[in-house]
PDB file of N, CA and C in Angstrom:
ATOM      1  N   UNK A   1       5.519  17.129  27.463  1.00  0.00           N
ATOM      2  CA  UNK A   1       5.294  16.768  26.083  1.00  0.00           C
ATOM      3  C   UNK A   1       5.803  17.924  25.223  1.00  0.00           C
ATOM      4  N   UNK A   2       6.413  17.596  23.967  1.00  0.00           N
ATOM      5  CA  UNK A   2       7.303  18.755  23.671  1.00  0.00           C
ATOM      6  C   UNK A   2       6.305  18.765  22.525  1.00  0.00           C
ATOM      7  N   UNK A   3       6.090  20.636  22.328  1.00  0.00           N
ATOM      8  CA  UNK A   3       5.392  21.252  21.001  1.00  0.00           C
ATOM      9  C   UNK A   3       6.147  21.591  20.491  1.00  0.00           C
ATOM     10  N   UNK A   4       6.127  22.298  19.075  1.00  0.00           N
ATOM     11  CA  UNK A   4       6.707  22.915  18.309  1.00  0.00           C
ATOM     12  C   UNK A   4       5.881  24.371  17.809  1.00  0.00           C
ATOM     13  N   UNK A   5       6.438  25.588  18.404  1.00  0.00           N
ATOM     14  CA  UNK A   5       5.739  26.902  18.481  1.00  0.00           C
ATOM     15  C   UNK A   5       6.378  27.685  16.993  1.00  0.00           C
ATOM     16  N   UNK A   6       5.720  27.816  16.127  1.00  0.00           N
ATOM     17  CA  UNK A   6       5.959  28.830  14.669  1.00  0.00           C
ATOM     18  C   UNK A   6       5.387  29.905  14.950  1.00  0.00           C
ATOM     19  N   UNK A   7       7.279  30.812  15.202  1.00  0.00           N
ATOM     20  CA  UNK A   7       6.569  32.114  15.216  1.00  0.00           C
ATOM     21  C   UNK A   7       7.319  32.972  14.274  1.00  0.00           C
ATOM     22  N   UNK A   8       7.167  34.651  13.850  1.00  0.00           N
ATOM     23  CA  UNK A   8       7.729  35.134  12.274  1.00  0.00           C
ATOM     24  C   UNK A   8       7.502  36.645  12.865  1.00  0.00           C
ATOM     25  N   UNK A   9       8.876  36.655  12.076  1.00  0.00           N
ATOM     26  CA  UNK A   9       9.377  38.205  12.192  1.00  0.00           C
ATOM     27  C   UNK A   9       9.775  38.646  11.247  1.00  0.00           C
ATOM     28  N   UNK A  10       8.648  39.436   9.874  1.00  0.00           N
ATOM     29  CA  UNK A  10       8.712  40.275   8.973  1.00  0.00           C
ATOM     30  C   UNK A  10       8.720  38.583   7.957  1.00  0.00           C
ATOM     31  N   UNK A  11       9.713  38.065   7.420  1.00  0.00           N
ATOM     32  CA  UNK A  11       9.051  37.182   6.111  1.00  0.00           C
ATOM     33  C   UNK A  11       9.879  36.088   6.741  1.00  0.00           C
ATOM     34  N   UNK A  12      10.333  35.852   8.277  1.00  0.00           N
ATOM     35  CA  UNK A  12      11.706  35.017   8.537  1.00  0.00           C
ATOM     36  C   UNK A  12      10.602  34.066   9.371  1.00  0.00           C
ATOM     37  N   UNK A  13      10.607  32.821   9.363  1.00  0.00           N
ATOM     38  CA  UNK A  13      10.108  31.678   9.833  1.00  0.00           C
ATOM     39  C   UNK A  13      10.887  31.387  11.236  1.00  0.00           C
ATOM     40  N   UNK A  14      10.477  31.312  12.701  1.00  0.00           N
ATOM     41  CA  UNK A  14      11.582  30.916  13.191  1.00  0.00           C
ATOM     42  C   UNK A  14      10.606  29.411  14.256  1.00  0.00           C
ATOM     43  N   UNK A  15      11.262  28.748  14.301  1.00  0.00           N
ATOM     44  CA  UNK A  15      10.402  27.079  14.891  1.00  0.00           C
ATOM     45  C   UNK A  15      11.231  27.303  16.782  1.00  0.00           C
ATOM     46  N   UNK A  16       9.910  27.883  17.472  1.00  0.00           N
ATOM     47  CA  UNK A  16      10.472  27.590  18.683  1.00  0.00           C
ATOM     48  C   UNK A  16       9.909  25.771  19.631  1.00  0.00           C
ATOM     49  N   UNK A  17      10.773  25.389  20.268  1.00  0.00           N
ATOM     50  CA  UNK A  17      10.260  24.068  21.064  1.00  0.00           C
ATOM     51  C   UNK A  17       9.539  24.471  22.652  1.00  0.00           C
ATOM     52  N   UNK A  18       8.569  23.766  22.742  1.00  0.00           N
ATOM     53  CA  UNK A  18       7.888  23.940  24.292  1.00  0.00           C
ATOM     54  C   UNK A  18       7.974  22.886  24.854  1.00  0.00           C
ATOM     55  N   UNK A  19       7.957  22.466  26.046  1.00  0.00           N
ATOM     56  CA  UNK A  19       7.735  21.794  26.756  1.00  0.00           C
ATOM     57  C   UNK A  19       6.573  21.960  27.749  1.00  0.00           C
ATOM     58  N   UNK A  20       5.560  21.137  27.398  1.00  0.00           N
ATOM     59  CA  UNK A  20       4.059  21.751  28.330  1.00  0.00           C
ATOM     60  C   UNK A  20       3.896  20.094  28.750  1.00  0.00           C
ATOM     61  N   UNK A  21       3.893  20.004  30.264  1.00  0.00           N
ATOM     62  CA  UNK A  21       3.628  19.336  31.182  1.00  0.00           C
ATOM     63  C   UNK A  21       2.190  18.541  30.818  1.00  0.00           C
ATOM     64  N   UNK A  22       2.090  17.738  31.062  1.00  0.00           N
ATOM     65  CA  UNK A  22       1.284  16.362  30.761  1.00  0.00           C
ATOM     66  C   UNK A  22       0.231  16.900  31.507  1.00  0.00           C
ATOM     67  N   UNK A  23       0.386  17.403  32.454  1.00  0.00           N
ATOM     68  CA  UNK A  23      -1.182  17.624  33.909  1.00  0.00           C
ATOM     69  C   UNK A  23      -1.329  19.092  32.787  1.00  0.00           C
ATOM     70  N   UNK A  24      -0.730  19.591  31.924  1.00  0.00           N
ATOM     71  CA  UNK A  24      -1.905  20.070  31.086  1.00  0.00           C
ATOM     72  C   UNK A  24      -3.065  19.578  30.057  1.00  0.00           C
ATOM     73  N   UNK A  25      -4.397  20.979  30.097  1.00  0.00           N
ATOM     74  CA  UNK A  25      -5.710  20.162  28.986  1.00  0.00           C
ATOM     75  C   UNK A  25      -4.894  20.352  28.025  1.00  0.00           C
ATOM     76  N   UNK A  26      -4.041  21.170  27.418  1.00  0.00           N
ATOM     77  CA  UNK A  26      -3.476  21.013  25.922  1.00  0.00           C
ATOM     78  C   UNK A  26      -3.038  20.169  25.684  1.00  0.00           C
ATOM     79  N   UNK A  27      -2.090  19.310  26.505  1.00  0.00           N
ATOM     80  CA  UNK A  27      -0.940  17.921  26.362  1.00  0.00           C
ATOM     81  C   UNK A  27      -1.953  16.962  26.264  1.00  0.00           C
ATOM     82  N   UNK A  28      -3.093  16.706  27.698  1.00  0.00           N
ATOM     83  CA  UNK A  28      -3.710  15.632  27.879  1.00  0.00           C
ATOM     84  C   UNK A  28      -4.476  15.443  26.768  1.00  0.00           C
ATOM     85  N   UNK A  29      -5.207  16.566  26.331  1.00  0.00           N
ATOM     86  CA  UNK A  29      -6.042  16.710  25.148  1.00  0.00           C
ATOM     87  C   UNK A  29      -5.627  16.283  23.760  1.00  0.00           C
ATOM     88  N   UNK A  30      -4.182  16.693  23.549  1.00  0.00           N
ATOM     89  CA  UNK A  30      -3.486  15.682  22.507  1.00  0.00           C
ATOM     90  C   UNK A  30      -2.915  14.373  22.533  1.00  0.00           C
ATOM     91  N   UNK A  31      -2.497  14.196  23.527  1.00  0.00           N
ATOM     92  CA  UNK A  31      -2.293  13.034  23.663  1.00  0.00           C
ATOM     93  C   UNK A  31      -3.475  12.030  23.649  1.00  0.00           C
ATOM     94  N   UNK A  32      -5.111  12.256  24.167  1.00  0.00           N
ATOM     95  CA  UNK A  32      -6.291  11.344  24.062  1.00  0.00           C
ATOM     96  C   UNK A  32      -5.955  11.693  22.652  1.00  0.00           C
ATOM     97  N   UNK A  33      -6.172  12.818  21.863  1.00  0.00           N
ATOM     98  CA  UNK A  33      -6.145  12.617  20.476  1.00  0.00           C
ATOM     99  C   UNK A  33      -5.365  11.719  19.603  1.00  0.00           C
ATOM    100  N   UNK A  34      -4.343  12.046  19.574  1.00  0.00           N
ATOM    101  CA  UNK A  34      -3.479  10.786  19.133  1.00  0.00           C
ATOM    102  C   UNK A  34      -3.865   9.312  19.566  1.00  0.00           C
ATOM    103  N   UNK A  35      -4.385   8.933  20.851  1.00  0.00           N
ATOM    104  CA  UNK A  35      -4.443   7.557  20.825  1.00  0.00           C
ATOM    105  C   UNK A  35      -5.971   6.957  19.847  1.00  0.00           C
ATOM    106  N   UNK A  36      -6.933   7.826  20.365  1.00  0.00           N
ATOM    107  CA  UNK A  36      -8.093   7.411  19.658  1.00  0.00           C
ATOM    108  C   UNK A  36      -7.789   7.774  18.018  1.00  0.00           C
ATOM    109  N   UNK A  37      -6.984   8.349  17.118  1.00  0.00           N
ATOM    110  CA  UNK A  37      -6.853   8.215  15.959  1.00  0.00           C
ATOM    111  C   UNK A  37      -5.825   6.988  15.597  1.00  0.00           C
ATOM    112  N   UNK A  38      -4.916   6.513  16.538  1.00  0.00           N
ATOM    113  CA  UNK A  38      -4.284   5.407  16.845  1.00  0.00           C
ATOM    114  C   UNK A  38      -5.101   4.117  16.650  1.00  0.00           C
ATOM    115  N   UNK A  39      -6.181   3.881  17.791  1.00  0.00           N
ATOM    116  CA  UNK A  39      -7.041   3.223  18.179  1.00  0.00           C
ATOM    117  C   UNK A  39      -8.067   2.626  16.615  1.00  0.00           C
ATOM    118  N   UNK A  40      -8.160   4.394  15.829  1.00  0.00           N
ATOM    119  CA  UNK A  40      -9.273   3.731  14.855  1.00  0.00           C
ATOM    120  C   UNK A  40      -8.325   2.976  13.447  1.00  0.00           C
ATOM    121  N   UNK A  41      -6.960   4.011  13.477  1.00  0.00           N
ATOM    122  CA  UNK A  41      -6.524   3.682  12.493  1.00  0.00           C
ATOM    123  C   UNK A  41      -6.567   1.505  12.364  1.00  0.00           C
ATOM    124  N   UNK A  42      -6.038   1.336  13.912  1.00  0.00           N
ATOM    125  CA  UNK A  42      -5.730  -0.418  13.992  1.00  0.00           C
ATOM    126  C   UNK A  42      -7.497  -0.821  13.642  1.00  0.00           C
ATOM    127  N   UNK A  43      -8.488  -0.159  14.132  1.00  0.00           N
ATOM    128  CA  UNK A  43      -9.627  -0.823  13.978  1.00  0.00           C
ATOM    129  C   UNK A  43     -10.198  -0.849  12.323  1.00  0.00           C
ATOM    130  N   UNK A  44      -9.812   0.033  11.930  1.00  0.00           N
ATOM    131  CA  UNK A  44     -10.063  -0.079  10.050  1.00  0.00           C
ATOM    132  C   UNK A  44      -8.871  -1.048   9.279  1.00  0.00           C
ATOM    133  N   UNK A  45      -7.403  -1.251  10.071  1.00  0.00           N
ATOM    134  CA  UNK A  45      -6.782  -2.091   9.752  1.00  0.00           C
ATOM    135  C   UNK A  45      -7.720  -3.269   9.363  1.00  0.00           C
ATOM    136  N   UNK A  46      -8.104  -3.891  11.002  1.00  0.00           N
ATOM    137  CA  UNK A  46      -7.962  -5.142  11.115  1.00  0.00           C
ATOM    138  C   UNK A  46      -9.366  -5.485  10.358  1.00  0.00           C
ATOM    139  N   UNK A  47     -10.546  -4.617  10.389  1.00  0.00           N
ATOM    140  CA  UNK A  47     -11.533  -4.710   9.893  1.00  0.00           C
ATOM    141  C   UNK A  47     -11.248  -4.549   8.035  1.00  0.00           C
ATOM    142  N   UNK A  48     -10.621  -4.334   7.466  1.00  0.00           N
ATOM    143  CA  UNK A  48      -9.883  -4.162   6.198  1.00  0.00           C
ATOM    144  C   UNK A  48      -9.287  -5.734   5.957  1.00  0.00           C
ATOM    145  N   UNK A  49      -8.410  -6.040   6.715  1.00  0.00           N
ATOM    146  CA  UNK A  49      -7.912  -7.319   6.708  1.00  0.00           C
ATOM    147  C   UNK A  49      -8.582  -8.475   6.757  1.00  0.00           C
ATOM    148  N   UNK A  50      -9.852  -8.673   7.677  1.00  0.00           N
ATOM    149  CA  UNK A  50     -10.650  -9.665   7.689  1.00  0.00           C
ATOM    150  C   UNK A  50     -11.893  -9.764   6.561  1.00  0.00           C
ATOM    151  N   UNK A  51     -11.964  -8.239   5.942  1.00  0.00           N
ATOM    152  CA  UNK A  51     -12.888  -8.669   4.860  1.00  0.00           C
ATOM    153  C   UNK A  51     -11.887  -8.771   3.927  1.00  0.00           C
ATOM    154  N   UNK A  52     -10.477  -8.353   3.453  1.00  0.00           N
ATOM    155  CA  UNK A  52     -10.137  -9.383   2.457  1.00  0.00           C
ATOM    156  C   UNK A  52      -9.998 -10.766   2.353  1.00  0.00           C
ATOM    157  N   UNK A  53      -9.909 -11.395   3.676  1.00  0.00           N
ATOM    158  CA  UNK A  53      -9.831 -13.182   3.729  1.00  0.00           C
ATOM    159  C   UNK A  53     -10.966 -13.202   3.949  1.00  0.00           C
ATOM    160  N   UNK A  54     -11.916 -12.712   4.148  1.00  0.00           N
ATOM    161  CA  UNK A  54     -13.238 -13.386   3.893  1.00  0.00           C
ATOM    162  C   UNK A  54     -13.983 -13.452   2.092  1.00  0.00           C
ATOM    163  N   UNK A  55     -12.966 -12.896   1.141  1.00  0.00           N
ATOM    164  CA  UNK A  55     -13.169 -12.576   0.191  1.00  0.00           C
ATOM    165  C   UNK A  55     -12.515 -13.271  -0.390  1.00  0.00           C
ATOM    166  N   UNK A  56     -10.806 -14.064  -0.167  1.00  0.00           N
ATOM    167  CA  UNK A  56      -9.794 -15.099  -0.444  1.00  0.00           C
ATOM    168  C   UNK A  56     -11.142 -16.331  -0.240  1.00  0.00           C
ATOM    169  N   UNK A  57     -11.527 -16.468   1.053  1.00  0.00           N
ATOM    170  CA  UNK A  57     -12.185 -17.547   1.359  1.00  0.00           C
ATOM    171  C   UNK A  57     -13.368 -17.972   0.514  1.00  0.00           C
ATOM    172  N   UNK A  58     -14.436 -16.810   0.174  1.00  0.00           N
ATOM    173  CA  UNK A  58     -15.415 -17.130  -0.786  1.00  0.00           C
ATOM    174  C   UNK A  58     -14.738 -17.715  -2.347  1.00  0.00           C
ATOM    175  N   UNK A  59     -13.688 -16.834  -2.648  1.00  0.00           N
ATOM    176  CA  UNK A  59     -13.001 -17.474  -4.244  1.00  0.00           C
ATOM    177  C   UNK A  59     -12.609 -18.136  -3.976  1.00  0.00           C
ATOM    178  N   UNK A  60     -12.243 -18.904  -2.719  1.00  0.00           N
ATOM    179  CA  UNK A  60     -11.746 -20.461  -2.564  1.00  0.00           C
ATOM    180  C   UNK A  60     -12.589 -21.120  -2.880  1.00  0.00           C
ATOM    181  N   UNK A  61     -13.824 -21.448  -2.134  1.00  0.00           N
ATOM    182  CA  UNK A  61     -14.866 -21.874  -2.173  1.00  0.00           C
ATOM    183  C   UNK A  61     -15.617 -22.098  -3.824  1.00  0.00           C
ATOM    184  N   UNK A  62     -15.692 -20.930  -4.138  1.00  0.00           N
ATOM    185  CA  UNK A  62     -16.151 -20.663  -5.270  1.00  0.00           C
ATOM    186  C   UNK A  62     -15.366 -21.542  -6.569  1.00  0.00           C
ATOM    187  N   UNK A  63     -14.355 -21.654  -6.260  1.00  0.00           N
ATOM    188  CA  UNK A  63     -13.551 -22.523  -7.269  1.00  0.00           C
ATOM    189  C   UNK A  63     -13.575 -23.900  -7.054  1.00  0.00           C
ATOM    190  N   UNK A  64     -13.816 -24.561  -6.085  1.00  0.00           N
ATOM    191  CA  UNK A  64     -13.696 -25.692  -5.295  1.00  0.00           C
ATOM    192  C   UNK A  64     -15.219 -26.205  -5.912  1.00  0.00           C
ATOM    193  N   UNK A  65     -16.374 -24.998  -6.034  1.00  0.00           N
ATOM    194  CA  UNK A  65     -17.256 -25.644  -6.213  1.00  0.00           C
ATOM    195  C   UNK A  65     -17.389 -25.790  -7.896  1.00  0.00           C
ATOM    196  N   UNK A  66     -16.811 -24.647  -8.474  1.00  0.00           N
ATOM    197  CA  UNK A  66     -16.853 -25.007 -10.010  1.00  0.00           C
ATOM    198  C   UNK A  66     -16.139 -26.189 -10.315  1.00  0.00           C
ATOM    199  N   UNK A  67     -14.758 -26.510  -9.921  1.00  0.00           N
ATOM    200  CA  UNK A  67     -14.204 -27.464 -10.195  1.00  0.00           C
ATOM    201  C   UNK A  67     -15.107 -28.855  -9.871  1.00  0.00           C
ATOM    202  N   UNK A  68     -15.856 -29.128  -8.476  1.00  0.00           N
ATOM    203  CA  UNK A  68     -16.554 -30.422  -8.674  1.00  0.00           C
ATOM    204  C   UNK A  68     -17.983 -30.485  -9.170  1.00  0.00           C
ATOM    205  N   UNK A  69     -18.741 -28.946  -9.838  1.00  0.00           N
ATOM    206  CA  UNK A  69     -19.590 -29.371 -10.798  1.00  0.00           C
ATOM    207  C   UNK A  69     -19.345 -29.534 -11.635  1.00  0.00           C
ATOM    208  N   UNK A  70     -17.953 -29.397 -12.566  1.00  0.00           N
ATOM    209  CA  UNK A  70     -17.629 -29.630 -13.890  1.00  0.00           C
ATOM    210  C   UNK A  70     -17.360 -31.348 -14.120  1.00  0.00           C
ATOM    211  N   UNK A  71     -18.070 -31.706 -15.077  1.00  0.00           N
ATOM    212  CA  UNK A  71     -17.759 -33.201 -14.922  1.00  0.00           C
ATOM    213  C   UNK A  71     -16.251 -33.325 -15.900  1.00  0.00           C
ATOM    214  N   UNK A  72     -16.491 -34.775 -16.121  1.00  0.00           N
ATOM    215  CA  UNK A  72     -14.845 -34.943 -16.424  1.00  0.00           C
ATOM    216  C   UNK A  72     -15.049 -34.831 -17.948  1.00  0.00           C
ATOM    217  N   UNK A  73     -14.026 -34.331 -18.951  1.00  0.00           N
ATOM    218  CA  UNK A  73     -14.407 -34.211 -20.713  1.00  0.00           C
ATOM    219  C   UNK A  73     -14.439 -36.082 -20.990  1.00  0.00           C
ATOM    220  N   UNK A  74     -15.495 -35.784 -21.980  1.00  0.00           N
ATOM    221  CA  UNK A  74     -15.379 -37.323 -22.479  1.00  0.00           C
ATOM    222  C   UNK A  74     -15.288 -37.269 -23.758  1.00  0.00           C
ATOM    223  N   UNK A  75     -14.599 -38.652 -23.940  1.00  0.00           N
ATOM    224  CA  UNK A  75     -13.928 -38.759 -25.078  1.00  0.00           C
ATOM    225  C   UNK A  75     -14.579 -38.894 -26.170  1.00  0.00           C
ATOM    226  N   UNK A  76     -14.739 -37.968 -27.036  1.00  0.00           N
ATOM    227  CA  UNK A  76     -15.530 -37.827 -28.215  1.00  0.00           C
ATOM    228  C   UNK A  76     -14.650 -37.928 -29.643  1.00  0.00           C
ATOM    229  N   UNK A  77     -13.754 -39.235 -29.514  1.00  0.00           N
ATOM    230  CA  UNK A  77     -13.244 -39.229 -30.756  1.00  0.00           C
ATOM    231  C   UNK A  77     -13.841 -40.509 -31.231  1.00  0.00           C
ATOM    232  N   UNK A  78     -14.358 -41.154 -30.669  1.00  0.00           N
ATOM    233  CA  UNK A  78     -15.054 -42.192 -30.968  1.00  0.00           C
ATOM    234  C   UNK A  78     -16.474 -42.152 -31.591  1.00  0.00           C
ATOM    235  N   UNK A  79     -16.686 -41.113 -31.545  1.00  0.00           N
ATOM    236  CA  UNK A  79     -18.177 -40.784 -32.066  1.00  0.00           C
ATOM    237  C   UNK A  79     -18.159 -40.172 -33.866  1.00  0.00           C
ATOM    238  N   UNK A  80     -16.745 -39.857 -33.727  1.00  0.00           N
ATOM    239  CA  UNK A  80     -16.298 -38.937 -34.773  1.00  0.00           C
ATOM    240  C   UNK A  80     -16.183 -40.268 -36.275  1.00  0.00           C
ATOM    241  N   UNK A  81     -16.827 -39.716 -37.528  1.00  0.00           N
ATOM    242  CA  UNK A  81     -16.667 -40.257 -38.633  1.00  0.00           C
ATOM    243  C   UNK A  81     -15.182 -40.543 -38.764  1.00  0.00           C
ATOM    244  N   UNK A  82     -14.891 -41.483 -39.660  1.00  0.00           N
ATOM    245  CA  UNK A  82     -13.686 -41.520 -39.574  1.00  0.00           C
ATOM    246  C   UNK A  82     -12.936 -40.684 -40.769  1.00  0.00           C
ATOM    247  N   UNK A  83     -11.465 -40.381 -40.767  1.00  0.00           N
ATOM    248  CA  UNK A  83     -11.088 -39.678 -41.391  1.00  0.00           C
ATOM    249  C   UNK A  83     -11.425 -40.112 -43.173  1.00  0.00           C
ATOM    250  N   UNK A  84     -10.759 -39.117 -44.155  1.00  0.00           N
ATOM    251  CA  UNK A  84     -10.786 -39.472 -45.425  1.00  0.00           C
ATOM    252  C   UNK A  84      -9.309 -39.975 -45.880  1.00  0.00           C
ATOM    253  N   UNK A  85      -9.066 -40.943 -46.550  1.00  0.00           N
ATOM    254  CA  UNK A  85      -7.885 -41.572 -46.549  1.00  0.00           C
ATOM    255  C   UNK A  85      -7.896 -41.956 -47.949  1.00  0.00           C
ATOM    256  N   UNK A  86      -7.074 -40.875 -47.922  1.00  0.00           N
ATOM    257  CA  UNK A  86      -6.506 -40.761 -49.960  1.00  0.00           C
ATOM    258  C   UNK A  86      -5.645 -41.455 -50.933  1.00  0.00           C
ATOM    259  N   UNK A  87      -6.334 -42.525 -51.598  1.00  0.00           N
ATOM    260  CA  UNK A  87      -6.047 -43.576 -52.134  1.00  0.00           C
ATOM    261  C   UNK A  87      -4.615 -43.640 -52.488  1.00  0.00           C
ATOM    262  N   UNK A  88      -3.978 -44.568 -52.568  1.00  0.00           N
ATOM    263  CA  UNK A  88      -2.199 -44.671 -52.823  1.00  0.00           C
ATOM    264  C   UNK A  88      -2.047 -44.898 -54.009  1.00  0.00           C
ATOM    265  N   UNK A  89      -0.828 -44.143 -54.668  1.00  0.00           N
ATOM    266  CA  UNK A  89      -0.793 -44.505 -56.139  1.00  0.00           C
ATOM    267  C   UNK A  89      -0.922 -43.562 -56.981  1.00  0.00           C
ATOM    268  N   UNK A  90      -0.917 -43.603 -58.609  1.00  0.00           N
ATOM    269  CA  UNK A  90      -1.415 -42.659 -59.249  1.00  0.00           C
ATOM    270  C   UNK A  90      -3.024 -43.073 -59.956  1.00  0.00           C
ATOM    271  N   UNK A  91      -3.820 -42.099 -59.599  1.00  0.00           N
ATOM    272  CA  UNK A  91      -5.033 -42.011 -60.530  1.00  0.00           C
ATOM    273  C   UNK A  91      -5.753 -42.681 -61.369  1.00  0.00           C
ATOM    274  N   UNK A  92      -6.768 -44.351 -61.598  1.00  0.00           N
ATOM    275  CA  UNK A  92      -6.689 -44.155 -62.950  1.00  0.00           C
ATOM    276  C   UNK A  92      -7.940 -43.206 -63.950  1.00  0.00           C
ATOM    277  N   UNK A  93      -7.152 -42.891 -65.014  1.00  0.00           N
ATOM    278  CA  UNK A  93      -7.437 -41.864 -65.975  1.00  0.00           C
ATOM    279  C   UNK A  93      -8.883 -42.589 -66.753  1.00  0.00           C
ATOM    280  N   UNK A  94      -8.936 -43.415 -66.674  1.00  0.00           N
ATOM    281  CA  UNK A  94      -9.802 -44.241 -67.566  1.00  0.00           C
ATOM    282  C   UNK A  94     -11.362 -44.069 -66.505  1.00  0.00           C
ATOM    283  N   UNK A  95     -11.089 -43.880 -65.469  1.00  0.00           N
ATOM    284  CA  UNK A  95     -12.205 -44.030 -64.573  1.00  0.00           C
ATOM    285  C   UNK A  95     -12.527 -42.551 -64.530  1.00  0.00           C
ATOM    286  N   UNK A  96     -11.310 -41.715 -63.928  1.00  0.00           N
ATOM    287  CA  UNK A  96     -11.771 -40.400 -64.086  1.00  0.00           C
ATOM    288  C   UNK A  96     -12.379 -39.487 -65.347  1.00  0.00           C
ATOM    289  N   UNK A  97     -12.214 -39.968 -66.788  1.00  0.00           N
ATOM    290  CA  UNK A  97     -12.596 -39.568 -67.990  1.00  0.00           C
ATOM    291  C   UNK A  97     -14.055 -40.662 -68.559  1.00  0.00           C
ATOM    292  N   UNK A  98     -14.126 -41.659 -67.758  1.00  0.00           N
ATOM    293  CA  UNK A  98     -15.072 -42.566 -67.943  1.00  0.00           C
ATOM    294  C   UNK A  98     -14.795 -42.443 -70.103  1.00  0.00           C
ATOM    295  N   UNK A  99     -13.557 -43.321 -69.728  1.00  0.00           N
ATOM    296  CA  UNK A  99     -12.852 -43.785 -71.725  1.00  0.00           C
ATOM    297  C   UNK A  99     -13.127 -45.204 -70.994  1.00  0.00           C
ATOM    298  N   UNK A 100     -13.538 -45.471 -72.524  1.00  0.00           N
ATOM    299  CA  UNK A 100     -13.025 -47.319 -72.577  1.00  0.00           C
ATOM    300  C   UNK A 100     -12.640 -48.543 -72.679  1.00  0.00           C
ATOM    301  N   UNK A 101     -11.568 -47.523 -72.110  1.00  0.00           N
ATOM    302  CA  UNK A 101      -9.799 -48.129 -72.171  1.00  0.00           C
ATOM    303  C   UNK A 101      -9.202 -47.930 -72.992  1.00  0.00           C
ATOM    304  N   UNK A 102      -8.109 -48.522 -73.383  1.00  0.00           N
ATOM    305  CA  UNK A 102      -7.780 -48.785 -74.629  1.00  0.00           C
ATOM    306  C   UNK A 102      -8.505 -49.107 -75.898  1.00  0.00           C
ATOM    307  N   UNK A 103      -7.638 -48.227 -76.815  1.00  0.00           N
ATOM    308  CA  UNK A 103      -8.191 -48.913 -78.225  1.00  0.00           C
ATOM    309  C   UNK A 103      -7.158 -49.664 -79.065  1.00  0.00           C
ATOM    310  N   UNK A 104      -7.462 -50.275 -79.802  1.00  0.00           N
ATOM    311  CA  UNK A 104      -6.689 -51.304 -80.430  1.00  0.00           C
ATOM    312  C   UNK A 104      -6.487 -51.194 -82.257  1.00  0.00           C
TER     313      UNK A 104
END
């Protein structure tokens, strides 16, 4: 299993490579490490994933049920006074001034 050894001479960085054999505790020891952080990462996946569709599924639900307690709108124009409907023509003046009529 190949490491990567950082070692420094005065302010110079230099990256040496190892190769340490698997039947070592350092290799074996990282390598269990890596799988069980492997292991949890998929288990918070999938546990992440199933409570969001269980959360799709309730607002399914949840809408399914508002929609069939809402009854259907009813038609309320029939209940309604009827409009005001503004006489055709011009005015007469004699009614609005209450005159009487003509004079002669």
């Amino acid at each position: 299993m190949p490491f990567v050894m950082l070692t420094r001479k005065g302010n110079k960085q230099q990256f040496k490579i190892l190769n340490v054999p698997m039947s070592s505790q350092l290799a074996a020891n990282h390598w269990n490490q890596q799988q069980a952080e492997q292991e949890e990462r998929m288990r918070m996946k999938k546990l992440t994933l199933d409570i969001n569709e269980r959360q799709e599924q309730e607002d399914y639900q949840e809408m399914l049920q508002s929609l069939a307690q809402r009854p259907a709108p009813a038609n309320t124009n029939r209940e309604r006074r009827p409009r005001y409907q503004h006489p055709k023509g011009a005015p007469n003046a004699d009614l609005i001034f209450k005159t009487g009529g003509r004079r002669r």
